[in-house]
Protein backbone atom coordinates (compact mmCIF):
# COMPACT_ATOMS: atom_id res chain seq x y z
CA UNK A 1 -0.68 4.19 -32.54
CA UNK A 2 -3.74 4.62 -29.96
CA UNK A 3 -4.75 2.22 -27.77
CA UNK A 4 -7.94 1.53 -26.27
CA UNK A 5 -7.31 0.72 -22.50
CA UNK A 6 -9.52 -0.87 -19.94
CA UNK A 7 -9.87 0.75 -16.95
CA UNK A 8 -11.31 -0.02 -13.22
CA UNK A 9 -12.28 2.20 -10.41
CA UNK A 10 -14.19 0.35 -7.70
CA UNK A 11 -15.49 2.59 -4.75
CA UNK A 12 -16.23 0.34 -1.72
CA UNK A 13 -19.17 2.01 0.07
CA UNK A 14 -19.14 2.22 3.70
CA UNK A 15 -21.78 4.24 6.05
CA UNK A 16 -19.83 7.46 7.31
CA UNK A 17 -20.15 8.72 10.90
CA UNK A 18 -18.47 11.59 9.63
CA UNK A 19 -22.17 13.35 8.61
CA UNK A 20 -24.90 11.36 9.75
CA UNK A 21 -26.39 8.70 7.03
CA UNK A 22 -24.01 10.30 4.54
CA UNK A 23 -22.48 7.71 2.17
CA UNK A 24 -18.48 7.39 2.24
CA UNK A 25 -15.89 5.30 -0.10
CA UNK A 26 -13.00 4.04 2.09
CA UNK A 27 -11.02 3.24 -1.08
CA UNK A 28 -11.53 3.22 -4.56
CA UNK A 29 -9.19 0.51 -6.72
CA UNK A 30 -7.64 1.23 -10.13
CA UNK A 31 -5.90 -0.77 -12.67
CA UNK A 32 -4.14 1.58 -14.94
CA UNK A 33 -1.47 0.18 -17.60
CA UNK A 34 0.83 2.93 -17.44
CA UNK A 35 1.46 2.30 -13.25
CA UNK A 36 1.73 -1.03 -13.96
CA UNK A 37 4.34 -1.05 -16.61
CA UNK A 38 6.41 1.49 -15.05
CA UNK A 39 6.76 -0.81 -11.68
CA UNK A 40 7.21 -4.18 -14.14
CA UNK A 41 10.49 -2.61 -16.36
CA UNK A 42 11.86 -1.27 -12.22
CA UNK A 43 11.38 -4.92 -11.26
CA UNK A 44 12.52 -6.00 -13.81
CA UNK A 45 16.27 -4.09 -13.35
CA UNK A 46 16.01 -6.39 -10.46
CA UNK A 47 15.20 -9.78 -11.85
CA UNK A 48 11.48 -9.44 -12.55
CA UNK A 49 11.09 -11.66 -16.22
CA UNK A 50 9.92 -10.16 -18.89
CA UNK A 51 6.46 -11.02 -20.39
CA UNK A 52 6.63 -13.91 -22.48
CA UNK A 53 5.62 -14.29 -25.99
CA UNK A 54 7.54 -11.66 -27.20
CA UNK A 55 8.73 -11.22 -30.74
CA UNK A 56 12.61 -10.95 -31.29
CA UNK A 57 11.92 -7.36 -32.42
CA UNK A 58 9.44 -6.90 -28.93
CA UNK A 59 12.31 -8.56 -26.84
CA UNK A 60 14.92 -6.04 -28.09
CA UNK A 61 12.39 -3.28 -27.19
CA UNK A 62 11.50 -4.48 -23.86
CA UNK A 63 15.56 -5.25 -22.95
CA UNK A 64 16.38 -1.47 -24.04
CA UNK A 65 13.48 -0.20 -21.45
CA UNK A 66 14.70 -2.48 -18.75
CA UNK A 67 18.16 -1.34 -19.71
CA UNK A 68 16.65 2.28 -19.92
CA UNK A 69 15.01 1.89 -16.13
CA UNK A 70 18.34 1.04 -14.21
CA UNK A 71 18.66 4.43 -12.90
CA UNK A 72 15.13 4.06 -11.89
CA UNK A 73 15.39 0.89 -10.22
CA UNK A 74 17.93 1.86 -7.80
CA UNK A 75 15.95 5.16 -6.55
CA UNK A 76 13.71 4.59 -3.57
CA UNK A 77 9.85 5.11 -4.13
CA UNK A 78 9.54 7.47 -1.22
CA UNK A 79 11.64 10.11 -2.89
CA UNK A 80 10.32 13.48 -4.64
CA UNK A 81 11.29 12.14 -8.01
CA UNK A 82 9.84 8.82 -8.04
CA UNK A 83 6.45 9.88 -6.22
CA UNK A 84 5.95 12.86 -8.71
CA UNK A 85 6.34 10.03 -11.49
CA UNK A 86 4.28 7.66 -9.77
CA UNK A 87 1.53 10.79 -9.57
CA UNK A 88 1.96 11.64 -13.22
CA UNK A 89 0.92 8.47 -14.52
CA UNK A 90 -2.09 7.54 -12.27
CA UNK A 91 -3.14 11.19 -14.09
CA UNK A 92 -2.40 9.24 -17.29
CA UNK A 93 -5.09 6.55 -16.50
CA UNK A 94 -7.70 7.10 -19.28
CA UNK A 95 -5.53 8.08 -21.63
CA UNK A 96 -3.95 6.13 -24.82
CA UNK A 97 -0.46 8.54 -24.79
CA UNK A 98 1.53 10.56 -22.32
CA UNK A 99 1.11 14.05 -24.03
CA UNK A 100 0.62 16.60 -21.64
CA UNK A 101 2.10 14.39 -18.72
CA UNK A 102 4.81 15.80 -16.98
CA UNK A 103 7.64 13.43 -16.51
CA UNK A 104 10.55 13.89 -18.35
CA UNK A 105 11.06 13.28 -21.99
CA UNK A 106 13.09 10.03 -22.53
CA UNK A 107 11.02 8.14 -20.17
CA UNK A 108 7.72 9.29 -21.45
CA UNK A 109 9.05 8.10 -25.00
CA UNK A 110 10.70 5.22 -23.40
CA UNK A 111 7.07 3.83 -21.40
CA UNK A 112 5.57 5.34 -25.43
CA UNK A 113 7.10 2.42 -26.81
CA UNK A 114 7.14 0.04 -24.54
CA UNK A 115 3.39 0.20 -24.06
CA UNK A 116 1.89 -1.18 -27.57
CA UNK A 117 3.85 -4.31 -26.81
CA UNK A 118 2.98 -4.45 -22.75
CA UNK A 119 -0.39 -4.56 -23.79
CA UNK A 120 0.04 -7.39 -26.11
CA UNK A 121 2.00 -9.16 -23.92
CA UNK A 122 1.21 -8.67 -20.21
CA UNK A 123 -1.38 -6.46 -19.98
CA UNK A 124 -4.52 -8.65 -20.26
CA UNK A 125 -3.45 -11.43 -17.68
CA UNK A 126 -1.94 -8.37 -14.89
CA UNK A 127 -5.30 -6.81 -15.53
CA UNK A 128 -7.00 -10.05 -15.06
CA UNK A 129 -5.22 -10.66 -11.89
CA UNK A 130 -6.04 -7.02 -10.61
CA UNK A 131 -9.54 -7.04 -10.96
CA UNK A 132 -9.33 -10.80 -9.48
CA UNK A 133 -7.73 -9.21 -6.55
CA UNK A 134 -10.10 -5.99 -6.41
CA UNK A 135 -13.47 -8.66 -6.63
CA UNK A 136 -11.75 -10.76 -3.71
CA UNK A 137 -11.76 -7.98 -1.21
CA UNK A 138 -14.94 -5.92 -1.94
CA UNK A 139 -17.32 -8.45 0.28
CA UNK A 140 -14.90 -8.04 2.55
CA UNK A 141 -14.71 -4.51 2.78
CA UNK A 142 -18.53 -4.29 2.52
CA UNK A 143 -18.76 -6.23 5.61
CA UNK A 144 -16.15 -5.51 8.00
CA UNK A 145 -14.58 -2.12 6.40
CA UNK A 146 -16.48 0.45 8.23
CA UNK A 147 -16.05 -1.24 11.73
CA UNK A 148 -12.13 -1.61 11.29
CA UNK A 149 -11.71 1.82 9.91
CA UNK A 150 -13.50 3.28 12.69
CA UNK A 151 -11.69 0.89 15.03
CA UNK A 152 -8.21 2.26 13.99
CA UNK A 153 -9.58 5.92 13.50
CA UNK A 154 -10.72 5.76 17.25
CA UNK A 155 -7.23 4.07 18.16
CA UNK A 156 -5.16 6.67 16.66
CA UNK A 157 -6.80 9.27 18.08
CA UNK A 158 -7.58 10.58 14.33
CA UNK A 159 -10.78 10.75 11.81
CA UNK A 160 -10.64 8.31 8.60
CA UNK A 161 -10.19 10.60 6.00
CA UNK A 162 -13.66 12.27 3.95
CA UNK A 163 -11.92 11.16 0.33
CA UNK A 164 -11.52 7.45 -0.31
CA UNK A 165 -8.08 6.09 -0.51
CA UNK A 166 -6.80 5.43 -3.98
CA UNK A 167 -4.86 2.12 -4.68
CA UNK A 168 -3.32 1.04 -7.69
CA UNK A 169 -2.84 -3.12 -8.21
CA UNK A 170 0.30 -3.85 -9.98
CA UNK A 171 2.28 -6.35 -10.76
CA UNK A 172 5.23 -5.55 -8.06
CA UNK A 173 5.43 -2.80 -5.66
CA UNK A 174 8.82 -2.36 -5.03
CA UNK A 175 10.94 -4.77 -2.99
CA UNK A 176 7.93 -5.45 -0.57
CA UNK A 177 4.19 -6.29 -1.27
CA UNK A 178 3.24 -2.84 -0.84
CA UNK A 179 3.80 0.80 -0.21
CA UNK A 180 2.26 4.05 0.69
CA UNK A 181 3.09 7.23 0.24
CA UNK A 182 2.02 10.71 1.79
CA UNK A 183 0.40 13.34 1.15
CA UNK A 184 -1.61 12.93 -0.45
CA UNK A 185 -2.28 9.30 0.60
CA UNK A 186 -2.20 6.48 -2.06
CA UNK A 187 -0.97 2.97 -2.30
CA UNK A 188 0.36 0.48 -4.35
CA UNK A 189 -0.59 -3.11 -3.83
CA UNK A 190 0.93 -6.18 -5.52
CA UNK A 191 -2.05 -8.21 -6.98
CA UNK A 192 -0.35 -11.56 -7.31
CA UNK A 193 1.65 -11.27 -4.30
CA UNK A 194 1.16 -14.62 -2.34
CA UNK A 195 1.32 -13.13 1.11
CA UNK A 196 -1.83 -10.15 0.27
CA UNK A 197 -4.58 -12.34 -0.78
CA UNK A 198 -7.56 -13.79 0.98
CA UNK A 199 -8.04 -12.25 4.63
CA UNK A 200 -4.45 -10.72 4.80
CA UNK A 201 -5.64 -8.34 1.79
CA UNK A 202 -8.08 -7.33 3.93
CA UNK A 203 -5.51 -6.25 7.08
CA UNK A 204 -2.67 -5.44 4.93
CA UNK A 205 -5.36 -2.62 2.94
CA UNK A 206 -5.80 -1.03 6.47
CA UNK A 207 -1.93 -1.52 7.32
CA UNK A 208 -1.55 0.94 4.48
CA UNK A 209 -3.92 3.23 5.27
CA UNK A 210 -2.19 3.75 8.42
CA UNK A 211 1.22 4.48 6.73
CA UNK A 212 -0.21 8.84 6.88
CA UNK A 213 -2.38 10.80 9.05
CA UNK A 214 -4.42 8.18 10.21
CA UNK A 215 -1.69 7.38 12.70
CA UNK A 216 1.10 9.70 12.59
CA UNK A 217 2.90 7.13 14.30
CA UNK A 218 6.42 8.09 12.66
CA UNK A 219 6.15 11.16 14.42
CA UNK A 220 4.49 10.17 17.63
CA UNK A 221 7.23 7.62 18.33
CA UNK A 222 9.92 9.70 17.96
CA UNK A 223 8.23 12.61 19.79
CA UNK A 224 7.84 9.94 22.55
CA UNK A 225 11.41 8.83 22.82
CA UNK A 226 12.70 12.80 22.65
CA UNK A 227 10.56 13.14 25.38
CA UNK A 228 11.69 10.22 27.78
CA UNK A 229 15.51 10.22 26.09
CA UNK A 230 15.30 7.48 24.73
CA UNK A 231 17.20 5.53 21.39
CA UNK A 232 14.34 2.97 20.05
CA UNK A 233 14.79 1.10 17.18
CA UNK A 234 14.03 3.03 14.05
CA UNK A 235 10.90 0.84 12.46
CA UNK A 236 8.95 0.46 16.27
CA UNK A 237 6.18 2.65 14.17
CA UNK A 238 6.01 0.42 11.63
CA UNK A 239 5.56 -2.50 14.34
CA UNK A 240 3.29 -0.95 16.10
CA UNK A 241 1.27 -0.19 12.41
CA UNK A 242 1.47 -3.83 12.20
CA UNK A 243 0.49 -4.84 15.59
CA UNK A 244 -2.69 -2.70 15.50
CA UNK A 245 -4.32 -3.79 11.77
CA UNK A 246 -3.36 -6.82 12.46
CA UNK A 247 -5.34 -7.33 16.14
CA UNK A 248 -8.00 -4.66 14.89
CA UNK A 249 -8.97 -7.08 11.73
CA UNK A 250 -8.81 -10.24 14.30
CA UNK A 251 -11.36 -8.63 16.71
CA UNK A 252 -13.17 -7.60 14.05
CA UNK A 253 -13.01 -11.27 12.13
CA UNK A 254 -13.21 -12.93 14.96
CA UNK A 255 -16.51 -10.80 16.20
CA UNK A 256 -18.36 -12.48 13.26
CA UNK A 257 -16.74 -16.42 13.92
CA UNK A 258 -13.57 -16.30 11.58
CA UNK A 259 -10.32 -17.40 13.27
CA UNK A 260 -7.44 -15.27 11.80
CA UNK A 261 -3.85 -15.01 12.17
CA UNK A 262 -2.67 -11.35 11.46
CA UNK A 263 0.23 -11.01 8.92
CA UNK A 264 2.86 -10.23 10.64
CA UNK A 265 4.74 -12.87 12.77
CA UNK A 266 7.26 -12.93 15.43
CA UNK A 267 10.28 -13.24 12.86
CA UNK A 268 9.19 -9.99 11.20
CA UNK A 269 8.63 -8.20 14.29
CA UNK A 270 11.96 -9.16 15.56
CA UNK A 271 13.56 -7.77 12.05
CA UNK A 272 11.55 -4.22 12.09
CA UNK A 273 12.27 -3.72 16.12
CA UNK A 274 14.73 -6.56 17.61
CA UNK A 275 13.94 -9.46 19.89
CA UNK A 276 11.23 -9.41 22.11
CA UNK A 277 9.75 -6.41 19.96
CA UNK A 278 5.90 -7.63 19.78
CA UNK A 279 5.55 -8.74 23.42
CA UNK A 280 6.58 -4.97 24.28
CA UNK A 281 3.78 -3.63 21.89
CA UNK A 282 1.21 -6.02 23.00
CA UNK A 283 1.74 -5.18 26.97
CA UNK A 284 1.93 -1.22 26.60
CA UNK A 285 -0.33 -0.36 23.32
CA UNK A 286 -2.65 -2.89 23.91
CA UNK A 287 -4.29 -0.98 26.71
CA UNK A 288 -4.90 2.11 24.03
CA UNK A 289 -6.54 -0.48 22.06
CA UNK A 290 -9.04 -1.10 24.31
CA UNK A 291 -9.31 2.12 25.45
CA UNK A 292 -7.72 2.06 28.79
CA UNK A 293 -4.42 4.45 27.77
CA UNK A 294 -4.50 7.29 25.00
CA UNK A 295 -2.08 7.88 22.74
CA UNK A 296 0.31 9.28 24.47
CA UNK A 297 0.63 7.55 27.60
CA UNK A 298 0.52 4.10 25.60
CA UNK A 299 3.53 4.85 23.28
CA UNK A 300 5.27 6.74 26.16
CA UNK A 301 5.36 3.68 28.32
CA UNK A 302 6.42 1.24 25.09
CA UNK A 303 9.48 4.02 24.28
CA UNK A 304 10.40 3.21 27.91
CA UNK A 305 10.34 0.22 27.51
CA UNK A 306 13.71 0.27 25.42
CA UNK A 307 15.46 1.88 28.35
């Protein structure tokens, strides 16, 4: 049976520097069915409920997916496998089947029947909250996007990318609010998830971003701590990610007479890079922030700072 699906792509229009007046998307937003039923039967391995109002026949259906997905739910969403699945489907977006889609067979006829009743079921009130997220963030973006992607371009050292940034809304992203993966870039955003709405959307769409080129930082950080000989606690990059969307979206908030608290506080700070973690950021990467240090000398003073 074919299905007629309702689709979004939002481009959020920004003014480039990259050529002149030339017109740039920073992102551009998606709510596609199949993504988001593939990351509700992984949650759901894990506790997620199922949609309700399901027949006895639809429950049996949906419990032998979940049941099907258990392998699934225990791989991590950085790996080849799950990214090339996650990839397949967002190439499914438009369409009413998987024919053609390269994933393997039992979980393309697996998601095949799942899908009639998903859409019954979920799919109008996920979609809902998707677009409800997407419509909450565009003003945002249209007024302070260009200024903090230029902000963390010029902080990393980098360019923002000439493509926009695709993100898919679902109704999980794994065991965390989001996640990025690279190359190419794209991300996957929780709609309903309490802590990414309102101004943190805004940060925590930037925060992603930075999880690729834009920063390098997994590399950089390690580079720096070969070079001084130094053991730093594996997820510094990801504080230091943290640190600067978080004070870049502040300045930039703040610039235009909103107060904001970045998302990340001192507890998860102390969990990605131990104790006293954030002060350490602030005092030797604030100075690339504001343009006193580059790169290099910024995150080769914070490495030492583990010593």
């Amino acid at each position: 049976m074919r299905h007629r699906f309702l689709l979004l792509a939002v481009c959020v229009v920004a003014v480039s520097t990259l050529s002149g007046a030339q017109l740039q998307s920073l992102f551009i937003f998606h709510s596609n069915p199949w993504l988001n039923v593939h990351h509700h039967l992984r949650a759901g391995v894990r506790g997620m409920p199922a949609p309700s109002g399901f027949s006895a026949e639809d429950q049996e259906q949906w419990n032998a997916a979940v049941g099907f997905y258990k392998p699934y739910a225990q791989r991590d969403l950085f790996t080849g496998e799950m990214i090339a699945i996650k990839t397949a489907l967002r190439g499914a977006e438009n369409h009413p089947t998987l024919d053609g889609v390269a994933i393997d067979a039992a979980l393309r006829a697996t998601l095949e029947r799942v899908m009639p009743i998903y859409l019954k079921s979920a799919w109008t009130a996920q979609d809902r909250a998707n677009r409800a997220w997407i419509a909450a963030l565009q003003p945002l973006l249209d007024r302070h996007g260009v200024a903090i992607s230029r902000a963390l371009a010029q902080t990393y050292e980098t360019a923002w990318p000439r493509d926009p940034i695709p993100v898919d809304l679902a109704p999980t992203a794994g065991p965390d609010g989001a996640y990025t993966t690279s190359p190419p870039t794209h991300i996957t955003i929780a709609s309903r998830d309490p802590g990414y709405q309102g101004l943190h959307a805004l940060e925590m769409v930037f925060h992603e971003s930075s999880h690729s080129d834009i920063s390098n930082l997994f590399t950089r950080v390690r580079q720096a701590a070969a070079e001084r000989q130094v053991t730093v606690p594996p997820q510094l990059w990801h504080g230091v990610l943290f640190f600067t969307a978080g004070e870049l979206t502040k300045r930039e908030l703040g610039a235009h007479g909103i107060t904001y608290t970045p998302y990340a506080d001192d507890a998860l700070y102390a969990a990605l890079c131990g104790a006293g973690c954030r002060a350490k950021i602030a005092e030797h990467w604030l100075p690339r922030i504001d343009g006193k240090r580059s790169v290099a000398e910024a995150l080769s003073a914070l490495v030492a700072s583990f010593k």
